[in-house]
C-alpha atoms as a PDB file:
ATOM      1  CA  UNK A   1       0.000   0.000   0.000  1.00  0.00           C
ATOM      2  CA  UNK A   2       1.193   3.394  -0.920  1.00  0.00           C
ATOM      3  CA  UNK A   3       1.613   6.188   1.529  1.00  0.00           C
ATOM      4  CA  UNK A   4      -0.527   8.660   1.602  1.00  0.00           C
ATOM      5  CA  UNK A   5       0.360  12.046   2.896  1.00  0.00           C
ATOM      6  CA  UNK A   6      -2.673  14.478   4.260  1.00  0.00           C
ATOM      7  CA  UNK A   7      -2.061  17.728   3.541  1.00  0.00           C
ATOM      8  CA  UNK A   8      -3.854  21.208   4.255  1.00  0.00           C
ATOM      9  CA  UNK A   9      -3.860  23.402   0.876  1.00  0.00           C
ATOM     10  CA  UNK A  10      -2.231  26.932   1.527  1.00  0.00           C
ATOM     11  CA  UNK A  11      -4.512  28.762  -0.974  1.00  0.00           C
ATOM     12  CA  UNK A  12      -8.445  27.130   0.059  1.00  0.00           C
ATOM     13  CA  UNK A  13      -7.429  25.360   3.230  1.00  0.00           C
ATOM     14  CA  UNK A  14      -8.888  22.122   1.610  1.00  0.00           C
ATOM     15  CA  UNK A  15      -7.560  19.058   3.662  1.00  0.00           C
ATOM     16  CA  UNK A  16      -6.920  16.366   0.525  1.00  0.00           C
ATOM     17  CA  UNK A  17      -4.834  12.858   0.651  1.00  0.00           C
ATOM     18  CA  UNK A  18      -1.620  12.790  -1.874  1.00  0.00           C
ATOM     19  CA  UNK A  19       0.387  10.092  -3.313  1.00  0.00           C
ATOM     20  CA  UNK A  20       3.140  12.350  -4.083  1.00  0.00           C
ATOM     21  CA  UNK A  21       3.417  16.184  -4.581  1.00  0.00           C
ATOM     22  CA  UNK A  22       0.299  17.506  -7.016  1.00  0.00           C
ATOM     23  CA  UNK A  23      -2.593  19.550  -7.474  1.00  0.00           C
ATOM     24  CA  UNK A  24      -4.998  20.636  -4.945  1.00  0.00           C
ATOM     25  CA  UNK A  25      -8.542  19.258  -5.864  1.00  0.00           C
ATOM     26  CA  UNK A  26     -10.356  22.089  -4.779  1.00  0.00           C
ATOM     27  CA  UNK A  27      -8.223  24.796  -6.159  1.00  0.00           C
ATOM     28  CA  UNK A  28      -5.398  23.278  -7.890  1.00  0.00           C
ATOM     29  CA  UNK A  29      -2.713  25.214  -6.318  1.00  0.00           C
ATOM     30  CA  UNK A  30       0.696  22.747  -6.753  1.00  0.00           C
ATOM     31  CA  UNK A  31       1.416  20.909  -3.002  1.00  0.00           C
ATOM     32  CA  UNK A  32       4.875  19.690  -2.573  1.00  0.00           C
ATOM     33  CA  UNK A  33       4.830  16.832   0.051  1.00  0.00           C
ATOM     34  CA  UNK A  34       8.527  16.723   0.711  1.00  0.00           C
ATOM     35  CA  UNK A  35       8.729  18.597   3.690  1.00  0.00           C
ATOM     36  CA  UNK A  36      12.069  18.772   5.661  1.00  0.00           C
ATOM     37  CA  UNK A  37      10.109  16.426   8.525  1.00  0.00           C
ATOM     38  CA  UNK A  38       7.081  14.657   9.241  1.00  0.00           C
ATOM     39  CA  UNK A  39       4.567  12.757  11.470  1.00  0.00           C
ATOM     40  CA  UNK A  40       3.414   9.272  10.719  1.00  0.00           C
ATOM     41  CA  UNK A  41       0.464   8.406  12.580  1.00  0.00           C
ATOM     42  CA  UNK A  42      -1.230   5.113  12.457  1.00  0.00           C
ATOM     43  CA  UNK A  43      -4.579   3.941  13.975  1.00  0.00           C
ATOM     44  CA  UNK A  44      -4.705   0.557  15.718  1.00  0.00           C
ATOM     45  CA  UNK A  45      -7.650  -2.154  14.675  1.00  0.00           C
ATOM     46  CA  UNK A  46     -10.412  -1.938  17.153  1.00  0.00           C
ATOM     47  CA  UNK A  47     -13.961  -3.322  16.566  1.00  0.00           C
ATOM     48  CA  UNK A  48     -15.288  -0.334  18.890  1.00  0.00           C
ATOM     49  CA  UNK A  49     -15.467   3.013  16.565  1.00  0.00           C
ATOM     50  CA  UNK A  50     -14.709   0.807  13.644  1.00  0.00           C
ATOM     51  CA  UNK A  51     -17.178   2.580  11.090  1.00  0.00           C
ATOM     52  CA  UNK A  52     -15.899   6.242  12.828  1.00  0.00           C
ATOM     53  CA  UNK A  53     -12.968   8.238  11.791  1.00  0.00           C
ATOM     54  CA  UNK A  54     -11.021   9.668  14.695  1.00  0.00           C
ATOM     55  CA  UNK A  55     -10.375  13.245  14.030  1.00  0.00           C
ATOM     56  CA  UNK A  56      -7.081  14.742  13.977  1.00  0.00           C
ATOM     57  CA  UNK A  57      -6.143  17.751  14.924  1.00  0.00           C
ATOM     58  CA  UNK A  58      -2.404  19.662  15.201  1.00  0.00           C
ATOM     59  CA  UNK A  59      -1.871  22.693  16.871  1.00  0.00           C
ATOM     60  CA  UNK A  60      -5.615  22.437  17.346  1.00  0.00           C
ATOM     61  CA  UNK A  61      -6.487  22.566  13.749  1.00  0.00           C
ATOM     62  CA  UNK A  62      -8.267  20.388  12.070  1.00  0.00           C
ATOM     63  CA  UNK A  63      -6.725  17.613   9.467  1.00  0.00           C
ATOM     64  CA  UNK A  64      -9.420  15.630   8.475  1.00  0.00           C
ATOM     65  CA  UNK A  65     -10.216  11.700   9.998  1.00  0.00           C
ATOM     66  CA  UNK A  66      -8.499   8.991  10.317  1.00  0.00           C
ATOM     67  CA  UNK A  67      -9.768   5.338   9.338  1.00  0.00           C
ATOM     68  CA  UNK A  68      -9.683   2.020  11.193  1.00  0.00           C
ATOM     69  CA  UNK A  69      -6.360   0.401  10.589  1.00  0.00           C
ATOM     70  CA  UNK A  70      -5.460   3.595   8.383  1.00  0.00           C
ATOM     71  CA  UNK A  71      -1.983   5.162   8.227  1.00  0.00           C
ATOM     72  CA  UNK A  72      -1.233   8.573   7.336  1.00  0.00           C
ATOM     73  CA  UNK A  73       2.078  10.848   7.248  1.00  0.00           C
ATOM     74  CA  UNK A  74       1.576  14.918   7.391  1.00  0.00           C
ATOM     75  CA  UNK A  75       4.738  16.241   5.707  1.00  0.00           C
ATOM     76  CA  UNK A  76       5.625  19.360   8.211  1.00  0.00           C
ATOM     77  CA  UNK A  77       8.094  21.965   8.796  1.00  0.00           C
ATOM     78  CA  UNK A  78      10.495  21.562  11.747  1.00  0.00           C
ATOM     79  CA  UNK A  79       8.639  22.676  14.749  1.00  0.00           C
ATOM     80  CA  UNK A  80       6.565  21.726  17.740  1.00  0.00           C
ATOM     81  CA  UNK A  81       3.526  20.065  16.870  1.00  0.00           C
ATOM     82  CA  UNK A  82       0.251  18.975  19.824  1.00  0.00           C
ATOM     83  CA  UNK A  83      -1.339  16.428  18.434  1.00  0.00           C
ATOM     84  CA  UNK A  84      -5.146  15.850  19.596  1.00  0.00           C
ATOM     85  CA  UNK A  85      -7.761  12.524  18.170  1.00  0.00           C
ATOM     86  CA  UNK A  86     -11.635  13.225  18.704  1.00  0.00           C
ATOM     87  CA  UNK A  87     -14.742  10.664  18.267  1.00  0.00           C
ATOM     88  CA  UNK A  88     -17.920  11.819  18.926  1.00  0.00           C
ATOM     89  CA  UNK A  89     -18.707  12.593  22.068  1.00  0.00           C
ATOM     90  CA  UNK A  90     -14.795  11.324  23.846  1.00  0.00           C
ATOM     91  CA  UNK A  91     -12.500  13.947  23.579  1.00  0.00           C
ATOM     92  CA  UNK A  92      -9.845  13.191  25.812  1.00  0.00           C
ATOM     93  CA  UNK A  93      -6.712  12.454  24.585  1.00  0.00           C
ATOM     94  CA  UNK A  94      -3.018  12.242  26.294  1.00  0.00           C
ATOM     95  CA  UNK A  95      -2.093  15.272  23.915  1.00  0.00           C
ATOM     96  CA  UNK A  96       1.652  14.659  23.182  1.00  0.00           C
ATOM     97  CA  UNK A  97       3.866  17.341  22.103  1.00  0.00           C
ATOM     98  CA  UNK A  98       5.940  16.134  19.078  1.00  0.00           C
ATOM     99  CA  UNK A  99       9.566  18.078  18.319  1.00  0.00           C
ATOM    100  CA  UNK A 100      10.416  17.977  14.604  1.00  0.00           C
ATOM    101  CA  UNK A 101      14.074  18.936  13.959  1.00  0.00           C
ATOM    102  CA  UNK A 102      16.785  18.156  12.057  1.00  0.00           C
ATOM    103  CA  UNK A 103      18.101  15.279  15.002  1.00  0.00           C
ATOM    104  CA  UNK A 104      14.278  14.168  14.676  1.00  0.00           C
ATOM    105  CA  UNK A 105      12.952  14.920  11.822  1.00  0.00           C
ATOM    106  CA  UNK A 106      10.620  11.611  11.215  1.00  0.00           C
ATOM    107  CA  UNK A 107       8.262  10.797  14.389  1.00  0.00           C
ATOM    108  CA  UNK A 108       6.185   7.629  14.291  1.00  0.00           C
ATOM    109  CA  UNK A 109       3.139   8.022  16.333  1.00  0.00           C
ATOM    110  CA  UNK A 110      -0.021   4.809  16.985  1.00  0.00           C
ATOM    111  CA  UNK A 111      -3.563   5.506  17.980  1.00  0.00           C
ATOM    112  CA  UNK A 112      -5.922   3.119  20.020  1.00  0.00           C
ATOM    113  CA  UNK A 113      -8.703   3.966  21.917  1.00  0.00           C
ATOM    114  CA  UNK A 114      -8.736   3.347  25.858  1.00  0.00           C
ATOM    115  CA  UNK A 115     -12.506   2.308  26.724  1.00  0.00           C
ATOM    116  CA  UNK A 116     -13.907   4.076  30.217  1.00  0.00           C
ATOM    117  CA  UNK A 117     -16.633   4.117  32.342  1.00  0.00           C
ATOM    118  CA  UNK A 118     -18.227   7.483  31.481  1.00  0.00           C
ATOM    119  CA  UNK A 119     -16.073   7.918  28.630  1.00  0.00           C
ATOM    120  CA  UNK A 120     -13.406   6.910  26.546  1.00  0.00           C
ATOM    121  CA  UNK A 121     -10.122   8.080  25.679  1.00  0.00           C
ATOM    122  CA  UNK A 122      -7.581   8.145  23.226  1.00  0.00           C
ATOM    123  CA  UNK A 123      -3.739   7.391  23.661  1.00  0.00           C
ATOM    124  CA  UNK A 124      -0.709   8.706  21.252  1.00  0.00           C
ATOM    125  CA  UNK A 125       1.998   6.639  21.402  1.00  0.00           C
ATOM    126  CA  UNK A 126       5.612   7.335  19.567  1.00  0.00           C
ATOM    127  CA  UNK A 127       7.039   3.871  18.613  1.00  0.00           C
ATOM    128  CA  UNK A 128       9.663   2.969  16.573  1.00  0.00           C
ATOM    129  CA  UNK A 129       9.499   3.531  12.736  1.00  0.00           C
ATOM    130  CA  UNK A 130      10.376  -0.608  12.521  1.00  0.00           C
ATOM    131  CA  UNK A 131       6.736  -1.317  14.136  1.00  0.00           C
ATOM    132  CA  UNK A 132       4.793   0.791  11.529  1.00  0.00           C
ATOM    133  CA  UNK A 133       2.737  -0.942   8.727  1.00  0.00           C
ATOM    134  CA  UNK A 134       3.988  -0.654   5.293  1.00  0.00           C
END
């Protein structure tokens, strides 16, 4: 399976999956995906929420859902990133703060979904790049 990179369009703000660097659908402004760093974020199998997407959001803007079993990677300038998952009504989430620099420039991060009592809640994880699916 080919990665797909999720990018936010400059010019419209449209939030579109890319193979490779191309065209905005919305607007067709050119998107380069090859950023100096990035975030890789994969969401675990879980039968509970299967049919939902979790939504993403960095720096507490939105970037779209995220399937069951998906993978994504959001090509990003160095920087300090908070990354945030939603679903429905559970919005808690460990919130980790991801560093992107030139030492660290590729962080590899899995979502799964912690069930509660009252609620549920969603844990970022940074693994190793070796434990990500293809």
């Amino acid at each position: 399976m080919a990665k797909k990179y999720r990018v936010k369009c400059p010019q419209c703000g449209e939030i579109i999956n890319l193979a490779d660097s191309g065209a905005c659908s919305k607007c067709g402004t050119m998107i380069d995906v090859n950023m100096p760093a990035c975030v890789e974020l994969y969401r675990m199998g879980n039968m509970m929420g299967a049919a939902t997407g979790y939504g993403i959001y960095i720096n507490d803007v939105p970037f779209g859902a995220i399937g069951n079993r998906e993978s994504l990677c959001f090509p990003l300038p160095y920087g300090e990133y908070k990354m945030h998952i939603v679903c429905g009504m559970s919005r808690k989430c460990n919130d980790p703060v991801i560093k992107l620099t030139a030492e660290d420039p590729h962080v590899c991060l899995k979502v799964h979904m912690k069930m509660g009592f009252v609620q549920n809640s969603f844990i970022l994880e940074r693994v190793d790049p070796s434990t990500m699916p293809d």
